[in-house]
C-alpha atoms as a PDB file:
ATOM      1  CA  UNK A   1      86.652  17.914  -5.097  1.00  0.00           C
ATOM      2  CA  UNK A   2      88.846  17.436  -2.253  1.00  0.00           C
ATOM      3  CA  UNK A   3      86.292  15.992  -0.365  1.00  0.00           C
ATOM      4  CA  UNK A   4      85.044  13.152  -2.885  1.00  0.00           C
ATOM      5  CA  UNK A   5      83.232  10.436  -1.739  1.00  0.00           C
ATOM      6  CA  UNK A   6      83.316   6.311  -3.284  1.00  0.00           C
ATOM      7  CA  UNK A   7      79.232   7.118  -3.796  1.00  0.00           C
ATOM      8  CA  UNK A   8      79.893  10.122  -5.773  1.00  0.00           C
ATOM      9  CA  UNK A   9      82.320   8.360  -7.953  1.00  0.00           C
ATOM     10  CA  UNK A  10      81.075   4.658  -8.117  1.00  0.00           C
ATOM     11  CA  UNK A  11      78.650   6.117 -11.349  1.00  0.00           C
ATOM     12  CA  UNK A  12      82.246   7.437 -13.072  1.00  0.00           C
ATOM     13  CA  UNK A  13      83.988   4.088 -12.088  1.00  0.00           C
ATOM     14  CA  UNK A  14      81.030   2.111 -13.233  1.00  0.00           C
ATOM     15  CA  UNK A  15      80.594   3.759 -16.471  1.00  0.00           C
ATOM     16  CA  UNK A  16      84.516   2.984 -17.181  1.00  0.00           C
ATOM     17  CA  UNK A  17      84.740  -0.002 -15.865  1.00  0.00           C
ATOM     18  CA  UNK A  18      82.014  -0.930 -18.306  1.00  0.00           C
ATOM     19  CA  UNK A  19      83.389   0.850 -21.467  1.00  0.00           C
ATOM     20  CA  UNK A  20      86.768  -1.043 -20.505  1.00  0.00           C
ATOM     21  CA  UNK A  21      85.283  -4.218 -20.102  1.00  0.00           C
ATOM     22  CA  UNK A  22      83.646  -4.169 -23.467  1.00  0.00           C
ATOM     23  CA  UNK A  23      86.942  -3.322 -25.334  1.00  0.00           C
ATOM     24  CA  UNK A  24      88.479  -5.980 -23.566  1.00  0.00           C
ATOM     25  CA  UNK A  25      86.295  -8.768 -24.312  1.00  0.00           C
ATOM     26  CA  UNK A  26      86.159  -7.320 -27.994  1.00  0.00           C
ATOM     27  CA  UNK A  27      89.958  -7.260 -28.433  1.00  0.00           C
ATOM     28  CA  UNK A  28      90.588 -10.693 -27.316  1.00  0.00           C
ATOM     29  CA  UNK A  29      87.976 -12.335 -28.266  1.00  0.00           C
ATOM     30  CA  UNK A  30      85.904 -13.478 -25.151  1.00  0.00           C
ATOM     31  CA  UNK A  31      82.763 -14.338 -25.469  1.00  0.00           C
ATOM     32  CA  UNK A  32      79.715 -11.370 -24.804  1.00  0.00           C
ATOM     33  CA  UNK A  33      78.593 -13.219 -21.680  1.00  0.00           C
ATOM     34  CA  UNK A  34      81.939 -12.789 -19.917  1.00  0.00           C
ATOM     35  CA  UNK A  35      81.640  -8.992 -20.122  1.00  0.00           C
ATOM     36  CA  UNK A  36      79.957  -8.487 -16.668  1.00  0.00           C
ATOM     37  CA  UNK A  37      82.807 -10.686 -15.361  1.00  0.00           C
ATOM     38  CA  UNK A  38      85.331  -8.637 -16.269  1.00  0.00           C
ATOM     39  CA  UNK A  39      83.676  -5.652 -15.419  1.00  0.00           C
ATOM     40  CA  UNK A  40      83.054  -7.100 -11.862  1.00  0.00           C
ATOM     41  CA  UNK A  41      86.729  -7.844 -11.489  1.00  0.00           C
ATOM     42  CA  UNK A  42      87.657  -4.037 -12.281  1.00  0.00           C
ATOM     43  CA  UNK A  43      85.472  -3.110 -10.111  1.00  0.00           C
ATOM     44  CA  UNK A  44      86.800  -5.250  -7.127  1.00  0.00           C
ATOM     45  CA  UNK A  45      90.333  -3.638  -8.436  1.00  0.00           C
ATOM     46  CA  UNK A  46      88.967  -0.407  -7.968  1.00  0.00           C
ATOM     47  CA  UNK A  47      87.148  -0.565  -4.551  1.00  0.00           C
ATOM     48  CA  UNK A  48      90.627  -2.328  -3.524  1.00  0.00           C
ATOM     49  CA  UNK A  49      92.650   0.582  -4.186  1.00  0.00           C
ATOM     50  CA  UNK A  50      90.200   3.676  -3.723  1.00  0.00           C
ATOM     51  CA  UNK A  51      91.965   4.383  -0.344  1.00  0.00           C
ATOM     52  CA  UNK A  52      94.507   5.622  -2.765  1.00  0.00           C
ATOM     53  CA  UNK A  53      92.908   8.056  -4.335  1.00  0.00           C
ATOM     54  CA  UNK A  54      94.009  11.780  -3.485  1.00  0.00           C
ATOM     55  CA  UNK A  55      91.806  13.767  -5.807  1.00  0.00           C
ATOM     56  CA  UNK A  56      94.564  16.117  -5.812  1.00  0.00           C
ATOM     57  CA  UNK A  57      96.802  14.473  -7.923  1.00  0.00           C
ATOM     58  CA  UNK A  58      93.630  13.278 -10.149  1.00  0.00           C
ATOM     59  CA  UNK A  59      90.809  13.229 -11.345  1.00  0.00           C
ATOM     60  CA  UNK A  60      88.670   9.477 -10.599  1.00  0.00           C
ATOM     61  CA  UNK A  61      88.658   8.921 -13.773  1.00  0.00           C
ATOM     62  CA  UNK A  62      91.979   9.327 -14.442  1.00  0.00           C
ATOM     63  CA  UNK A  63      92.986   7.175 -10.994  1.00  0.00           C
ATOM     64  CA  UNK A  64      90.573   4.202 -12.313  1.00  0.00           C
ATOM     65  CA  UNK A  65      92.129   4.485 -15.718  1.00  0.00           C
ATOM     66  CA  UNK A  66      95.568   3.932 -13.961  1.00  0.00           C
ATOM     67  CA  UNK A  67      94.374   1.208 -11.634  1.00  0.00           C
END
């Protein structure tokens, strides 16, 4: 999609972001309720950095991945 909008991907980046977020707070030990912190925080990485994105070098998923 050469033409990809941040409302067509937000639902990828938010499904990552939250998949991400609950391996993090797993691995070291935060506690449950910090979760949606963390997962806020990628998000604001994300949105940061989208002007970045050149679907042609990858996917969003990939690109959030990296970021």
């Amino acid at each position: 999609m050469a033409d990809l909008t941040l409302d067509q991907a937000l639902p990828v980046i938010q499904d990552l972001a939250q998949r991400k977020a609950n391996a993090f707070v797993r691995r070291f030990g935060f506690a449950i309720d910090e979760r949606d912190d963390v997962k806020s925080q990628l998000l604001l990485t994300f949105l940061i950095r989208w002007p970045k994105f050149d679907s042609g070098r990858a996917s969003v998923r990939t690109f959030a991945s990296r970021v």
